[in-house]
C-alpha atoms as a PDB file:
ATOM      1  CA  UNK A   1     -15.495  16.571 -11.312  1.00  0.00           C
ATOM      2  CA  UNK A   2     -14.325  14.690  -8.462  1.00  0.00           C
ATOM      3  CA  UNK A   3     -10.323  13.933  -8.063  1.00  0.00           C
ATOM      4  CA  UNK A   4      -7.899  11.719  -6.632  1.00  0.00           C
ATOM      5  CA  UNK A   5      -3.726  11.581  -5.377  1.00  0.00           C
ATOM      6  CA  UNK A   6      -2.329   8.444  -5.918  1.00  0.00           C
ATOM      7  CA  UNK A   7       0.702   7.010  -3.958  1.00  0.00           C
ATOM      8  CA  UNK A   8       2.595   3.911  -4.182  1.00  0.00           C
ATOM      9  CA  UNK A   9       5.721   3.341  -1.764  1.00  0.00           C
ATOM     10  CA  UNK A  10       7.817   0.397  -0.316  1.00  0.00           C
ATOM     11  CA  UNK A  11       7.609  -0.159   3.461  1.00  0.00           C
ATOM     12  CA  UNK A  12       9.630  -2.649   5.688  1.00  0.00           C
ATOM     13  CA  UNK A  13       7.084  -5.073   6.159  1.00  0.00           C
ATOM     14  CA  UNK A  14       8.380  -4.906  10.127  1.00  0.00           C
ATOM     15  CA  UNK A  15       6.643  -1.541  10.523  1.00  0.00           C
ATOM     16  CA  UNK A  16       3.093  -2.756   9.514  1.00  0.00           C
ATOM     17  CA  UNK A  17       1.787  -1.005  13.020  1.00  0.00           C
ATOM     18  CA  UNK A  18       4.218   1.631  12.759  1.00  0.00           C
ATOM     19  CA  UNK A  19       2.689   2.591   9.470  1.00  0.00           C
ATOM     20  CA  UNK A  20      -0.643   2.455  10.472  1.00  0.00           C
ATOM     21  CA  UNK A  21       0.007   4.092  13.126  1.00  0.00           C
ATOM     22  CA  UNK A  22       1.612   6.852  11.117  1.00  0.00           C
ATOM     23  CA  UNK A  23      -1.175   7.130   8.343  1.00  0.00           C
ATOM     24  CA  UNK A  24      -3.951   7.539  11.240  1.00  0.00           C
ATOM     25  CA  UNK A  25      -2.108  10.612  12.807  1.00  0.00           C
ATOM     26  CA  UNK A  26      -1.326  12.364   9.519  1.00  0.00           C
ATOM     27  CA  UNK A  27      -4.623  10.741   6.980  1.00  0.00           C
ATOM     28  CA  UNK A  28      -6.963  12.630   8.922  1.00  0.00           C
ATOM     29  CA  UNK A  29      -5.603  15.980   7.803  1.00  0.00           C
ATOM     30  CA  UNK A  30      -6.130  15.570   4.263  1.00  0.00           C
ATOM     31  CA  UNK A  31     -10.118  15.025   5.781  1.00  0.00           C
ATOM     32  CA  UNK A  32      -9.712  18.221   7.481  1.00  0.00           C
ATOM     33  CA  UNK A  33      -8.830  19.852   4.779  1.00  0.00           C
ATOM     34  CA  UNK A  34     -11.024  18.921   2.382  1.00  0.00           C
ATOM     35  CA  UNK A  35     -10.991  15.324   1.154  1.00  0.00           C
ATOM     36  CA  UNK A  36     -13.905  13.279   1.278  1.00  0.00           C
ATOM     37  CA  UNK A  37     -11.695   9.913   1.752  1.00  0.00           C
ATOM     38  CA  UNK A  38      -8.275   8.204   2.484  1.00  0.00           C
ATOM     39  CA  UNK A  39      -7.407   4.629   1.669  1.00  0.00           C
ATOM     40  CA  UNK A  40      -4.193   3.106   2.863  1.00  0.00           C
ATOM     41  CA  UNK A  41      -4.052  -0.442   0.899  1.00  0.00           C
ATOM     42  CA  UNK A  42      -1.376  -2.822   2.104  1.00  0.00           C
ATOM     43  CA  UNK A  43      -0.067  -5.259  -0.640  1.00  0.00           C
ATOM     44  CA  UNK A  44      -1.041  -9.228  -0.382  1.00  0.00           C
ATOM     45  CA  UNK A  45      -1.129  -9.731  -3.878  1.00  0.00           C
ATOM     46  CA  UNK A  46       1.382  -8.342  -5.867  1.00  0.00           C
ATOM     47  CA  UNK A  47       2.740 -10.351  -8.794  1.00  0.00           C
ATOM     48  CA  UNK A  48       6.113  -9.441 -10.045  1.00  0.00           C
ATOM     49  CA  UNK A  49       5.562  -8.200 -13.850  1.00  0.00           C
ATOM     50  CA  UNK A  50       7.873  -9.169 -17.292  1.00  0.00           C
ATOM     51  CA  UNK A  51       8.524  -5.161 -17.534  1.00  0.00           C
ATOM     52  CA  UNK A  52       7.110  -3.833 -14.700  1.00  0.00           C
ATOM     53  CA  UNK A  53       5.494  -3.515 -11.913  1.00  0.00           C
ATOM     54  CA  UNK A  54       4.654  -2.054  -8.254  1.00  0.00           C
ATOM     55  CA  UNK A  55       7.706  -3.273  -6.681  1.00  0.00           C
ATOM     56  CA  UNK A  56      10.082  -2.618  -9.233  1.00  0.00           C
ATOM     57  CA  UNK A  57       8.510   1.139  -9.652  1.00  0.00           C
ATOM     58  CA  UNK A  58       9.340   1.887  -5.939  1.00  0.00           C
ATOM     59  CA  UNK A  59      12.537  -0.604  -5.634  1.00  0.00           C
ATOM     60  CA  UNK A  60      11.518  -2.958  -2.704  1.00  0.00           C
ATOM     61  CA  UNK A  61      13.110  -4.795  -1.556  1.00  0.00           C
ATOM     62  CA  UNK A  62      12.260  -8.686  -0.281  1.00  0.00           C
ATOM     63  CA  UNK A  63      11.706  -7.564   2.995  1.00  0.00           C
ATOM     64  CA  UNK A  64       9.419  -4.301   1.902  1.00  0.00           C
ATOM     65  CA  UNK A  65       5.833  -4.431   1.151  1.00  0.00           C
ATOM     66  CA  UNK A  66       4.038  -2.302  -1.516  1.00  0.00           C
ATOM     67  CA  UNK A  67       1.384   0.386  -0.078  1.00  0.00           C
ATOM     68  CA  UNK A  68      -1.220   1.319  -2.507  1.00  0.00           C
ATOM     69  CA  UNK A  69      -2.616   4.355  -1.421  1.00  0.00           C
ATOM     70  CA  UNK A  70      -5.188   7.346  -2.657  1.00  0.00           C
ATOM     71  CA  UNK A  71      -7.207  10.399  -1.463  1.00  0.00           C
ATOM     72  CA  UNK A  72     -10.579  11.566  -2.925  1.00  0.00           C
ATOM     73  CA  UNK A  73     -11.700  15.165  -3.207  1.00  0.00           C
ATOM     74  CA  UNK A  74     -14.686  16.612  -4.522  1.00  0.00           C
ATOM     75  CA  UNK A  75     -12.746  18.366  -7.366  1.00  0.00           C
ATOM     76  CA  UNK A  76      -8.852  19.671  -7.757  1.00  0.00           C
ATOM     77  CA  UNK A  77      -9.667  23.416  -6.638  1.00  0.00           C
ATOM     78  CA  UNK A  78     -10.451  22.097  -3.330  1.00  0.00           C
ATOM     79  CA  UNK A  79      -7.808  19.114  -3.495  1.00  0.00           C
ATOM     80  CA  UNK A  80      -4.795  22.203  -4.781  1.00  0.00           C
ATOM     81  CA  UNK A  81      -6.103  24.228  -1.727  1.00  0.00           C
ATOM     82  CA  UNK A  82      -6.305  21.092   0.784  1.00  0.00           C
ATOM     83  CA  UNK A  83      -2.221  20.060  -0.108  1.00  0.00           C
ATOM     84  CA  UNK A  84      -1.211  23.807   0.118  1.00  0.00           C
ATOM     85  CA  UNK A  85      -2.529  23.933   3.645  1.00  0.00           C
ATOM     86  CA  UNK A  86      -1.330  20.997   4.517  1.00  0.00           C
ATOM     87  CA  UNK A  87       2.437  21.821   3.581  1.00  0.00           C
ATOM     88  CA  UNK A  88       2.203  24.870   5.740  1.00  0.00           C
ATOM     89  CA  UNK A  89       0.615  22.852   8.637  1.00  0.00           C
ATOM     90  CA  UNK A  90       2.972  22.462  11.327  1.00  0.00           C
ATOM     91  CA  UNK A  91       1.726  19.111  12.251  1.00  0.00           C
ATOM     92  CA  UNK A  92       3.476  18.063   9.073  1.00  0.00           C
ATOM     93  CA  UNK A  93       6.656  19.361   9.684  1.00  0.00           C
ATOM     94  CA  UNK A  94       9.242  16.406   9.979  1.00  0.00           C
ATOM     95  CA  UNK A  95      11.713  18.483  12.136  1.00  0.00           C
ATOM     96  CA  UNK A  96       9.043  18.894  14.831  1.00  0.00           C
ATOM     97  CA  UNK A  97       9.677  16.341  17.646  1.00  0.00           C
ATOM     98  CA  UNK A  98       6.446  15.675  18.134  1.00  0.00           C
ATOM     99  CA  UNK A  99       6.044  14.009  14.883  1.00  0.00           C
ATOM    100  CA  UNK A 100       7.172  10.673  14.529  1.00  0.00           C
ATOM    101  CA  UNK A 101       9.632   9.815  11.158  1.00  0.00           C
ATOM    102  CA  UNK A 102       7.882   8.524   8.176  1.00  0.00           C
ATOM    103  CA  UNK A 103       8.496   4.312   8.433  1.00  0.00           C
ATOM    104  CA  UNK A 104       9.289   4.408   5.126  1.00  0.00           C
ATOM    105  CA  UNK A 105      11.608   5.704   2.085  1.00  0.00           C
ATOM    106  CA  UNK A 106       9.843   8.763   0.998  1.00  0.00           C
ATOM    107  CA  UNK A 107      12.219   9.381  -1.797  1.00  0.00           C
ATOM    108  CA  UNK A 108      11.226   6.009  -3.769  1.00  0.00           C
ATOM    109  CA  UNK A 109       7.297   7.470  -3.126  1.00  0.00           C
ATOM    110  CA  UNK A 110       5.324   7.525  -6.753  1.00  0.00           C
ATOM    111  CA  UNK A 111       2.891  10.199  -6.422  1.00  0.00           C
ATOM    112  CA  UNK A 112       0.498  11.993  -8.627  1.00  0.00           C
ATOM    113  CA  UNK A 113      -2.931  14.009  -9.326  1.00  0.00           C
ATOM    114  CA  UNK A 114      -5.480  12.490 -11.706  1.00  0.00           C
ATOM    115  CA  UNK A 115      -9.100  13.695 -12.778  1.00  0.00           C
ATOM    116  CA  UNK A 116     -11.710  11.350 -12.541  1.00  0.00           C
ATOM    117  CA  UNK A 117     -12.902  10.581 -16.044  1.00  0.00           C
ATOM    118  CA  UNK A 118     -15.323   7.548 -15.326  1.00  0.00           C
ATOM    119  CA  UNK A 119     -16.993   7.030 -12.100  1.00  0.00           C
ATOM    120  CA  UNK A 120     -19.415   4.162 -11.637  1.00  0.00           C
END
């Protein structure tokens, strides 16, 4: 059964290109090890909820944007095996200077695994 990471973050809307930028160099990693997609989803629409809702969950701020994001892979064997590799990769590695910093707040990152129970 096929399975998915889901991420939701707050990014300065200023660093629109730097984020895309960002998500091209390190998104094509999870492909190379093993997912079979990558969707970065800027928000546009967005409502502000009467409990909850995206930005509140990642605390933006009025000058932040909320980044919908998820990666497909064929099942969670190959999706445990893909993020192990990919925490060992050195291409990952934030201290390396080759790498730029994340344009965002990592720390207010929502993040998890889910199985696939309907597909249509």
């Amino acid at each position: 059964m096929s399975y998915s990471d889901g991420f939701v973050i707050a990014v300065p809307t200023a660093n629109k290109e730097k984020f895309i930028e960002h998500a091209r160099q390190f998104d094509v990693l999870f492909l190379e090890y093993g997912a079979t997609r990558v969707v970065e989803a800027w928000g546009d629409d967005v409502p502000d909820g009467k409990l909850t809702d995206f930005r509140r969950a990642v605390q933006a701020t009025a000058d932040e944007t909320v980044v919908f994001s998820w990666i497909e892979w064929p099942n969670k064997a190959t999706r445990d095996a893909g993020m192990k590799k990919m925490m060992e990769d050195p291409r990952m590695d934030p201290s390396n200077p080759d790498n730029p910093p994340m344009p965002f707040d990592g720390k207010r990152m929502i993040f998890g695994g889910f199985s696939h129970v309907v597909e249509l």
